[in-house]
C-alpha atoms as a PDB file:
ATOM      1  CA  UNK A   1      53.684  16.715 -51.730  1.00  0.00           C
ATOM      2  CA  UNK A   2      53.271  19.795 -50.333  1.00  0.00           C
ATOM      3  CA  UNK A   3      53.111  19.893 -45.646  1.00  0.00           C
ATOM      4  CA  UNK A   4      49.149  20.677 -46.375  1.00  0.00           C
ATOM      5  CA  UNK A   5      48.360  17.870 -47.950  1.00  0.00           C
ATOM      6  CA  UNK A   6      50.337  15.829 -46.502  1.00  0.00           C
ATOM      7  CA  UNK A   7      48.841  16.622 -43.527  1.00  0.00           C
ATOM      8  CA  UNK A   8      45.384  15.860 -44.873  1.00  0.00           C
ATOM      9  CA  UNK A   9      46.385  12.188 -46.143  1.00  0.00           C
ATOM     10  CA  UNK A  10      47.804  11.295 -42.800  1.00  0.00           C
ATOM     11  CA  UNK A  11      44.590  12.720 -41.333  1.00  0.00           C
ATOM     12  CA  UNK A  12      42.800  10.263 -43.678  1.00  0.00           C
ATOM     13  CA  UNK A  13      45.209   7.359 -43.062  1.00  0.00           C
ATOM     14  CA  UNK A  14      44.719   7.607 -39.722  1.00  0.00           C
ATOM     15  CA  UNK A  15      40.488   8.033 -39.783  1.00  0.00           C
ATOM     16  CA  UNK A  16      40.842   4.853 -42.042  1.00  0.00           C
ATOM     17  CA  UNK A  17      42.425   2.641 -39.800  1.00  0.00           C
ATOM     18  CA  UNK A  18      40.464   3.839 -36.890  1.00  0.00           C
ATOM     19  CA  UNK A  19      37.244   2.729 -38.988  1.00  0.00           C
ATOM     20  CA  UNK A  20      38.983  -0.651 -39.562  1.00  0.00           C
ATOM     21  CA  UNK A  21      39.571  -1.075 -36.164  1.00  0.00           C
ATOM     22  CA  UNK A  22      36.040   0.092 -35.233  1.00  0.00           C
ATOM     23  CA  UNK A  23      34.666  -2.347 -37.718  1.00  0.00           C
ATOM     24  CA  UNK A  24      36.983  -4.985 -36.673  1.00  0.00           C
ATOM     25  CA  UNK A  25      35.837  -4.602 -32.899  1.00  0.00           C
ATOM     26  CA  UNK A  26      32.372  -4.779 -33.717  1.00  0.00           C
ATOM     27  CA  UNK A  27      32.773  -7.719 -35.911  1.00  0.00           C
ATOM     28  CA  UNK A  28      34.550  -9.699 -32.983  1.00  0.00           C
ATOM     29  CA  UNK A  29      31.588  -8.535 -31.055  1.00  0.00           C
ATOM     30  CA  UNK A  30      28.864  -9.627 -32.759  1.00  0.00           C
ATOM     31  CA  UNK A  31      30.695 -12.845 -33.164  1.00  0.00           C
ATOM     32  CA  UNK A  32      31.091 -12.781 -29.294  1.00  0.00           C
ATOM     33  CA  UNK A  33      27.249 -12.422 -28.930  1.00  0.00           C
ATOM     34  CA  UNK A  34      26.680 -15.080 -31.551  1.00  0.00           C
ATOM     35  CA  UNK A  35      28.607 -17.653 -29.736  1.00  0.00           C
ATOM     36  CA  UNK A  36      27.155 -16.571 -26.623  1.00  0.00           C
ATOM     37  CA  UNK A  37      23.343 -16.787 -27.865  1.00  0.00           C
ATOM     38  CA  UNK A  38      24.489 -20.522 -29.393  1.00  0.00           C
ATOM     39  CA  UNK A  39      25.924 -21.661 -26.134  1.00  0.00           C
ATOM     40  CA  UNK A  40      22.949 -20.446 -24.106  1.00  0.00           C
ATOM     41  CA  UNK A  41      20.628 -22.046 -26.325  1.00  0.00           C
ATOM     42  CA  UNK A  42      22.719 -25.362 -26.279  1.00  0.00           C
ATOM     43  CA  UNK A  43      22.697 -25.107 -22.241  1.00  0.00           C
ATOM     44  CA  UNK A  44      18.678 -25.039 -22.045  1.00  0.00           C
ATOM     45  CA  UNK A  45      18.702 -27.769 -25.048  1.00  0.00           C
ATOM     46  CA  UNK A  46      20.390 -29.950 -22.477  1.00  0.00           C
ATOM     47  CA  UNK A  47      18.999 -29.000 -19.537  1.00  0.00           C
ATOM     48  CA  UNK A  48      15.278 -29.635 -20.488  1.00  0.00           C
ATOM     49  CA  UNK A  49      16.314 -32.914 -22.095  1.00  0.00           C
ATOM     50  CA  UNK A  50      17.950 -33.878 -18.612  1.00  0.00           C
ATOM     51  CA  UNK A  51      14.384 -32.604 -16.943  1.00  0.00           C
ATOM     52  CA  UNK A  52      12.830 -34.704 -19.090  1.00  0.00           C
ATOM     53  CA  UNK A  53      14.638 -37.969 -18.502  1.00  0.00           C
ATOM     54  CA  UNK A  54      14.259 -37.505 -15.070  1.00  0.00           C
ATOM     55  CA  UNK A  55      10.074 -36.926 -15.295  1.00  0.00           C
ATOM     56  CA  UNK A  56      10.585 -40.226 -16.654  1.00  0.00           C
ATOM     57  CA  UNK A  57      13.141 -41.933 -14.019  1.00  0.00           C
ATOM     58  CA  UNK A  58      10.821 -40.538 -11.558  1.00  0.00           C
ATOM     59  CA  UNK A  59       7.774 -42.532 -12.636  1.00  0.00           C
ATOM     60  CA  UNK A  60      10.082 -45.417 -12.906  1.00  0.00           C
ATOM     61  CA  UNK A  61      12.001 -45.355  -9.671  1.00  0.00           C
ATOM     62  CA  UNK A  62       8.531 -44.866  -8.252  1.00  0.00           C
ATOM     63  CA  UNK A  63       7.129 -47.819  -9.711  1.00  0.00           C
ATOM     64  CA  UNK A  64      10.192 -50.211  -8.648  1.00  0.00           C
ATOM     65  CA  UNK A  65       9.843 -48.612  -5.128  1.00  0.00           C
ATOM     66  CA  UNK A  66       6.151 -49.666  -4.688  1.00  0.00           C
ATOM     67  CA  UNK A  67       6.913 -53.185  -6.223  1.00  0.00           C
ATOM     68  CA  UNK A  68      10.165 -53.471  -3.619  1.00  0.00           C
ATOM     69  CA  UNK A  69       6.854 -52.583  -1.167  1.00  0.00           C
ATOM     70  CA  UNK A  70       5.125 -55.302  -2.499  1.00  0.00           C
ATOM     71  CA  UNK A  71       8.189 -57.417  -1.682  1.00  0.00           C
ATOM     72  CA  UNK A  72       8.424 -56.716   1.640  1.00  0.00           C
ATOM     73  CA  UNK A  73       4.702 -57.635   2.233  1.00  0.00           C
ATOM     74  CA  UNK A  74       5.132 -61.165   0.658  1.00  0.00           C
ATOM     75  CA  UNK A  75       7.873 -61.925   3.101  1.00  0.00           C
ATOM     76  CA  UNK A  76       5.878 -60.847   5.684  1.00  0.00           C
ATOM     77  CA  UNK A  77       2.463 -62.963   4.782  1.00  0.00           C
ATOM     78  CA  UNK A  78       5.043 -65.935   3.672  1.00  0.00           C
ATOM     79  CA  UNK A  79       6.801 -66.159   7.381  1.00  0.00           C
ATOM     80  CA  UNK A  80       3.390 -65.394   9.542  1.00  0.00           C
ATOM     81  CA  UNK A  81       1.552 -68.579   7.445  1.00  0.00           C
ATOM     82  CA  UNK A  82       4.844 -70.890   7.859  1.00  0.00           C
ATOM     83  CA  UNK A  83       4.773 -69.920  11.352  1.00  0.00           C
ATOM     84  CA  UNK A  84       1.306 -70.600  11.993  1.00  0.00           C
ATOM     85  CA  UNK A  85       1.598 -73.934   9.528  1.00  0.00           C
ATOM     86  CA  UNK A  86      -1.963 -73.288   8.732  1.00  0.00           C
ATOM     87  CA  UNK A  87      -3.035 -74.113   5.200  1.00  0.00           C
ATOM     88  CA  UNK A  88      -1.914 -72.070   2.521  1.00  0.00           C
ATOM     89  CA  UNK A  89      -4.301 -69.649   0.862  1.00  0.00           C
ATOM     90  CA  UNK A  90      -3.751 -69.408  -2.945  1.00  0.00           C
ATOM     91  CA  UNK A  91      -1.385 -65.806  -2.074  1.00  0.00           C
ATOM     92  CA  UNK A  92       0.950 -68.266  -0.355  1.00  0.00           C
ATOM     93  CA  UNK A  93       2.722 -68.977  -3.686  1.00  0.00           C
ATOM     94  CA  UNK A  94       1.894 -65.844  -5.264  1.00  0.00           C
ATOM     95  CA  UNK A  95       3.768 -63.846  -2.761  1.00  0.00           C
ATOM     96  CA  UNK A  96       6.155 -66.506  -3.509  1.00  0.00           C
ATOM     97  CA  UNK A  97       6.656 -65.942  -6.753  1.00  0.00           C
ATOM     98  CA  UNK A  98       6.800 -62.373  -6.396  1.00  0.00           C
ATOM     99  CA  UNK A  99      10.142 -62.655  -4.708  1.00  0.00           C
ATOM    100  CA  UNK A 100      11.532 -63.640  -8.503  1.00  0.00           C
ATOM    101  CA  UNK A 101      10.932 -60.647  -9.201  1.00  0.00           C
ATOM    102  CA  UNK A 102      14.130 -58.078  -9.217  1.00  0.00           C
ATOM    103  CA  UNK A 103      13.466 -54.716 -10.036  1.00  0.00           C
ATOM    104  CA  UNK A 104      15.857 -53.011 -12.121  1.00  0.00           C
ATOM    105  CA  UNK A 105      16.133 -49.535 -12.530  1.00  0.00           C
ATOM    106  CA  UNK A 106      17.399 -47.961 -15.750  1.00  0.00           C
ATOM    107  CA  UNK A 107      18.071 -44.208 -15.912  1.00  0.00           C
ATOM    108  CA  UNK A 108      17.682 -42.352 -19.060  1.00  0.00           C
ATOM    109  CA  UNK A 109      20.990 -40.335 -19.464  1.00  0.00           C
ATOM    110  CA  UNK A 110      20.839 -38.677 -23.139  1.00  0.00           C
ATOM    111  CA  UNK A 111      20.557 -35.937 -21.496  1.00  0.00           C
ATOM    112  CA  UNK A 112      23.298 -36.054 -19.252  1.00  0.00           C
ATOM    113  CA  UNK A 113      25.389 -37.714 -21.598  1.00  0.00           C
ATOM    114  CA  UNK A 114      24.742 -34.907 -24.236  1.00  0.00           C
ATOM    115  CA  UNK A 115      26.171 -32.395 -21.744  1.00  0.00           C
ATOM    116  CA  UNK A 116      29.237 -34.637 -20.598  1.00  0.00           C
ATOM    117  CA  UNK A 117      30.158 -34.785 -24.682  1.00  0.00           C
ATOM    118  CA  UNK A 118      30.034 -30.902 -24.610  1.00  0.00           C
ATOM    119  CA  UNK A 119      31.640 -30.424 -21.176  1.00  0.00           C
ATOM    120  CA  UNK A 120      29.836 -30.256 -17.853  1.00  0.00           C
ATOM    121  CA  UNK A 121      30.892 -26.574 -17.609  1.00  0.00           C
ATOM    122  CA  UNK A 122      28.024 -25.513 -20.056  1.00  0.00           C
ATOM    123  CA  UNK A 123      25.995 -25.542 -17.496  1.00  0.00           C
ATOM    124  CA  UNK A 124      26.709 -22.174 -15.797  1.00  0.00           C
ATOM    125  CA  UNK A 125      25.085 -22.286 -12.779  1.00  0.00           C
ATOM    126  CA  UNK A 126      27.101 -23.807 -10.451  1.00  0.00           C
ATOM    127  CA  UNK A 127      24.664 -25.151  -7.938  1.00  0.00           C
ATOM    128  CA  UNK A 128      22.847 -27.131 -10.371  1.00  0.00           C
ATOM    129  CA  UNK A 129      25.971 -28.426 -11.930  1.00  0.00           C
ATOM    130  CA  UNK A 130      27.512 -29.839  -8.916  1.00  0.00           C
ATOM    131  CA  UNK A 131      23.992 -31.318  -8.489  1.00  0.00           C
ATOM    132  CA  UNK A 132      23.646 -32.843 -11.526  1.00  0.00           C
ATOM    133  CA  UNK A 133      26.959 -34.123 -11.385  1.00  0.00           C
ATOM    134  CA  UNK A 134      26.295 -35.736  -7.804  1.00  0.00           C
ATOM    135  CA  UNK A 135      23.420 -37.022  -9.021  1.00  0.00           C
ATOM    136  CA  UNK A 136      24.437 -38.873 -11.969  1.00  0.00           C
ATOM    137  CA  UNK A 137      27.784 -39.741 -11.112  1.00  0.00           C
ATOM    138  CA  UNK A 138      27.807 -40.720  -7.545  1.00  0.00           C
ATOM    139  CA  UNK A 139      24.051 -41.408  -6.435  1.00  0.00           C
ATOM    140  CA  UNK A 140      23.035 -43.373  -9.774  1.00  0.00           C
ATOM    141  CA  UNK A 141      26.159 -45.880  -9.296  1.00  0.00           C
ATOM    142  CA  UNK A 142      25.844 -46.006  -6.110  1.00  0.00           C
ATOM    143  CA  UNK A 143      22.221 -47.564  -6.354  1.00  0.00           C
ATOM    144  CA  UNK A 144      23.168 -49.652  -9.202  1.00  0.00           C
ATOM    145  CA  UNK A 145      25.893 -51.022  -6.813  1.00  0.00           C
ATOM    146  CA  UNK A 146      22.964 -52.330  -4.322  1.00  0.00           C
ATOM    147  CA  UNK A 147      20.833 -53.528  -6.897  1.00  0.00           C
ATOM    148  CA  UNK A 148      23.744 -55.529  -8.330  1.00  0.00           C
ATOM    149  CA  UNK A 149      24.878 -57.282  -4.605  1.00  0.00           C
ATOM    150  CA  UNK A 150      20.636 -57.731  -4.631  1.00  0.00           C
ATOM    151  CA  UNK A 151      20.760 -59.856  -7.592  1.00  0.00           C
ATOM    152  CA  UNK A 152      23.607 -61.668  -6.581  1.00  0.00           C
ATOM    153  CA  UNK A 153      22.182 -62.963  -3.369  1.00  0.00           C
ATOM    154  CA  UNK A 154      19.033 -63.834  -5.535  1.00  0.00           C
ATOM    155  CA  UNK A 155      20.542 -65.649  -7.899  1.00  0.00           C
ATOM    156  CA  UNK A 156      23.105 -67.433  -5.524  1.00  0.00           C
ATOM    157  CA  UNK A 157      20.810 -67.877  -2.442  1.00  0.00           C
ATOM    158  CA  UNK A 158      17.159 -67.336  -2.995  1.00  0.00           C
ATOM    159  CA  UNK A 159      16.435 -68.660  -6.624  1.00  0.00           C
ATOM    160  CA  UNK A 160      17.762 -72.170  -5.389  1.00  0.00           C
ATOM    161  CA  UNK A 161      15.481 -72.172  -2.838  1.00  0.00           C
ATOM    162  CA  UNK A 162      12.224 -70.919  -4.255  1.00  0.00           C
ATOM    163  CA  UNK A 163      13.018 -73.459  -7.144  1.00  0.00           C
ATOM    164  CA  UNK A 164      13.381 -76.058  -4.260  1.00  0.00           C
ATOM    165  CA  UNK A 165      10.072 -75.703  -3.163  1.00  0.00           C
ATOM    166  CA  UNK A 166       7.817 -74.079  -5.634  1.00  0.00           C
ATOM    167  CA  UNK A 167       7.106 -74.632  -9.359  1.00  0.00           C
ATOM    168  CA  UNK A 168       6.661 -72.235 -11.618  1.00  0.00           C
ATOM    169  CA  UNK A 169       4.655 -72.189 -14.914  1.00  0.00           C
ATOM    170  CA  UNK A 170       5.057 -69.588 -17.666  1.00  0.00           C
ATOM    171  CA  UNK A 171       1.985 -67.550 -18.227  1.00  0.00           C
ATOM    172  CA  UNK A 172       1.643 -64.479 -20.833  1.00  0.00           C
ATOM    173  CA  UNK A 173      -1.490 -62.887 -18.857  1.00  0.00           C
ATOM    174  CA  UNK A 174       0.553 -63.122 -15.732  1.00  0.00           C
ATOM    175  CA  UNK A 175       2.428 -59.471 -14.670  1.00  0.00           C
ATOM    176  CA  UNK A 176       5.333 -60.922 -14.213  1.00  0.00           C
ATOM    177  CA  UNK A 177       5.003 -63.821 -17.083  1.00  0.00           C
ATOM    178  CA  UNK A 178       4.840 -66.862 -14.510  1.00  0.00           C
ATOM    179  CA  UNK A 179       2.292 -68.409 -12.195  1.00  0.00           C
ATOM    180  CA  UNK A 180       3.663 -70.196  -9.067  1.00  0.00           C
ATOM    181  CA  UNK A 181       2.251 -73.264  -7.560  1.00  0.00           C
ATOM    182  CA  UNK A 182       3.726 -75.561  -4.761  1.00  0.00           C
ATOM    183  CA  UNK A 183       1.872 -79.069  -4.060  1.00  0.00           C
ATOM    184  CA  UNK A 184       0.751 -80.479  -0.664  1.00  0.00           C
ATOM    185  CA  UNK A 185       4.001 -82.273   0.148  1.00  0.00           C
ATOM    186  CA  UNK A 186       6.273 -79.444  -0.452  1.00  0.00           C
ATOM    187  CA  UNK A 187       4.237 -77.177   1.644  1.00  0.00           C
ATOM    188  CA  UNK A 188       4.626 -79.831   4.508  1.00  0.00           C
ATOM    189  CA  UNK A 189       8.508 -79.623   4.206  1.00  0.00           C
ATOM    190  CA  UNK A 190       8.861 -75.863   3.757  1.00  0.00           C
ATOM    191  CA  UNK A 191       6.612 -75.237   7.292  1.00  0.00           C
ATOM    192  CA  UNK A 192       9.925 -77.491   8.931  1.00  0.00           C
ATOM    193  CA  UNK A 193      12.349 -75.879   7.425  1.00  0.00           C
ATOM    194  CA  UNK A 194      13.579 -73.551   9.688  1.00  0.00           C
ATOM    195  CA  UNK A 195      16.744 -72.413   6.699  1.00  0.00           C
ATOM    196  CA  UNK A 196      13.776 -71.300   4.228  1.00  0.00           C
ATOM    197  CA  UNK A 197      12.052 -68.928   7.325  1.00  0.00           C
ATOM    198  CA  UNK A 198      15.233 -67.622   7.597  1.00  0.00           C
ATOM    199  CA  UNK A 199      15.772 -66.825   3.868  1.00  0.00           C
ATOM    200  CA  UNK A 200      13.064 -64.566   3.900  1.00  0.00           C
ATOM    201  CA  UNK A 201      14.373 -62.717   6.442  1.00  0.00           C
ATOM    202  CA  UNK A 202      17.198 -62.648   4.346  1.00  0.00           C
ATOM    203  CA  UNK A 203      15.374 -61.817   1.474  1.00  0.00           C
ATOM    204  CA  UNK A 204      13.279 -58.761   3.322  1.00  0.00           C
ATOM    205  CA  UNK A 205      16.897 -57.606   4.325  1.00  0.00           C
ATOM    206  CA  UNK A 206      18.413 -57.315   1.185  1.00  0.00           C
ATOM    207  CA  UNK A 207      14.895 -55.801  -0.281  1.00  0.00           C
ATOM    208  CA  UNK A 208      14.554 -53.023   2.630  1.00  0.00           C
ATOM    209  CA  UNK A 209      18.554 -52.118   1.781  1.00  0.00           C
ATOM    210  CA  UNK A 210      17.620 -51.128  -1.592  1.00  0.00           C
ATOM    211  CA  UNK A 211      14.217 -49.776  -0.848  1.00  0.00           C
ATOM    212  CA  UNK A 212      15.961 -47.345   1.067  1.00  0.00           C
ATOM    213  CA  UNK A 213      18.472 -45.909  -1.088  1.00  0.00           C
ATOM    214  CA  UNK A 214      15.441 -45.857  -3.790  1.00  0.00           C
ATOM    215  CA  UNK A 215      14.115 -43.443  -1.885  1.00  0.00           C
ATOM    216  CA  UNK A 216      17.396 -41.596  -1.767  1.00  0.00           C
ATOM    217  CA  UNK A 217      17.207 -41.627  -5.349  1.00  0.00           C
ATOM    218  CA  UNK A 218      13.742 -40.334  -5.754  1.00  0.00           C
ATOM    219  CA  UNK A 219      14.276 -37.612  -3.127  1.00  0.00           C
ATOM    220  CA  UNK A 220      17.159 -36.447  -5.664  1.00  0.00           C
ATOM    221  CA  UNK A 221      15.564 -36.305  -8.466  1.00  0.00           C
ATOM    222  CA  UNK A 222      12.605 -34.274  -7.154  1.00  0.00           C
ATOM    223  CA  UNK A 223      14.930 -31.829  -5.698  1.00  0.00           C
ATOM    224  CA  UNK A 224      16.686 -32.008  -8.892  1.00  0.00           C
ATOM    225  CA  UNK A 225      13.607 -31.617 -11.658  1.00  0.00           C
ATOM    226  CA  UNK A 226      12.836 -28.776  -9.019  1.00  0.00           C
ATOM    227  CA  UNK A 227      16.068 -26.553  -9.727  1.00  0.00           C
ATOM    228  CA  UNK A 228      16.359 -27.460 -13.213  1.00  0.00           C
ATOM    229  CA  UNK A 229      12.727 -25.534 -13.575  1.00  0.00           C
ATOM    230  CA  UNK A 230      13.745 -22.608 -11.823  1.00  0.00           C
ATOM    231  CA  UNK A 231      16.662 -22.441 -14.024  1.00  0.00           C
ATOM    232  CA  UNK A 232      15.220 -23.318 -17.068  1.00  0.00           C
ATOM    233  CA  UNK A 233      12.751 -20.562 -16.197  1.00  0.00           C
ATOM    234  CA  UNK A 234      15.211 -17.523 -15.161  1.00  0.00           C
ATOM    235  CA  UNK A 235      16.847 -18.526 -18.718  1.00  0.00           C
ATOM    236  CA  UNK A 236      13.544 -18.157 -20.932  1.00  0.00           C
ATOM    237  CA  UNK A 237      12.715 -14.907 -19.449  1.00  0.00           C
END
C-alpha cells in the first residue's frame, strides 16, 4: 500500500471502532435506563400493595381495639353488680360471655413479603424503609407477643372459671356464635367468691396491656400509610 492510503484505512479503522464503541455505550445505556424504569416500577408495585394491606390492617386493628373496649366495660359492669350482689340484669352474662372473646389480629403482609423476596433495598428512600422495616419486623411481633401471653392466661386462668360459673349455648345469630346464661344458684356463689372478682381484675389487666400496644400499632400504621402516599406520589409525578 502506498503511506496515503494507508493513512486513510487507519483513519477508517479507527472512525470504526470509535462508532462501535459509541454504539456499544449507548447500548449499555439504554439497558441501564431499562433496568432502572423496571426497578422503579417494581418499587411502586410494592409499595402500593404494602399501602393497601395496611388500609386494610387499619380497619382491622381498629375493630379489635373497640371490641378490647368493649372488654374492658364488661369487667367493669361484671365487678360493680357482684359488688352490689343485686340481681343480675340479662347483660350480666352477656358481658360475661364477651370475655371469651380474644381478638386476634392478622396482618396482611403480601406486600411486605413481596419486597423482602426482592430485597428490602428496593425501596430507595431510606426513611420509609427503615419504617417499614420497624414496622413489620419489630412492632408487628411485638404485639403478636402480647396477644399470645393474652391467650395464655385465658385459656389457663379465665376459661376455667367462666366455664365454672356460666353456661354457654351455641347460637349462629349470636356475634360471637354463643349465648351465655348462668342460673340462680351459680349467681349466688359467684357474688362470694372473692377469687372470681379478682379474675376480672385480672382479666381487665391483661385486656388494657394489649389495648395499649394496639394503639401503638394503629398509630404506626397511620404514620406509615401517610409516608407511603407522599412517596408513592413524588414517584408518579
Amino acid at each position: 500500500m502506498s503511506e496515503n492510503k494507508t493513512g486513510k484505512y487507519f483513519k477508517y479503522a479507527i472512525g470504526e471502532i470509535i462508532l462501535v464503541v459509541i454504539g456499544i455505550l449507548i447500548a449499555l445505556q439504554i439497558s441501564e435506563w431499562k433496568k432502572e424504569s423496571e426497578t422503579a416500577e417494581l418499587e411502586l408495585k410494592m409499595l402500593k400493595e404494602i399501602h393497601s394491606n395496611l388500609n386494610n390492617d387499619l380497619i382491622q386493628i381498629r375493630g379489635d381495639i373497640s371490641l378490647m373496649q368493649e372488654m374492658d366495660t364488661a369487667c367493669i359492669n361484671l365487678r360493680q353488680t357482684i359488688k352490689s350482689k343485686t340481681i343480675p340484669s340479662e347483660n350480666f352474662a352477656k358481658n360475661a360471655g364477651l370475655l371469651r372473646v380474644m381478638p386476634h389480629y392478622h396482618p396482611n403482609k403480601s406486600g411486605y413479603g413481596l419486597l423482602t423476596s426482592k430485597g428490602i433495598e428496593f425501596v430507595s428512600n431510606d426513611s420509609l424503609r427503615n419504617a417499614i422495616s420497624t414496622h413489620y419486623e419489630q412492632l408487628y411481633t411485638y404485639y403478636k407477643r402480647y396477644e399470645d401471653e393474652r391467650f395464655d392466661f385465658h385459656i389457663n386462668l379465665s376459661e376455667p372459671k367462666l366455664l365454672e360459673y356460666f353456661s354457654f349455648d351455641f347460637d349462629l345469630d349470636h356475634q360471637f356464635y354463643w349465648e351465655a346464661s348462668i342460673s340462680s344458684k351459680d349467681y349466688e356463689e359467684i357474688v362470694e367468691d372473692e377469687s372470681f372478682e379478682k379474675l376480672l381484675s385480672a382479666i381487665e389487666m391483661e385486656n388494657k396491656q394489649v389495648l395499649s400496644r394496639a394503639f401503638r400499632v394503629e398509630k404506626s400504621i397511620d404514620a406509615l400509610i401517610n409516608l407511603l402516599i407522599e412517596e408513592i406520589y413524588e414517584m408518579e409525578n
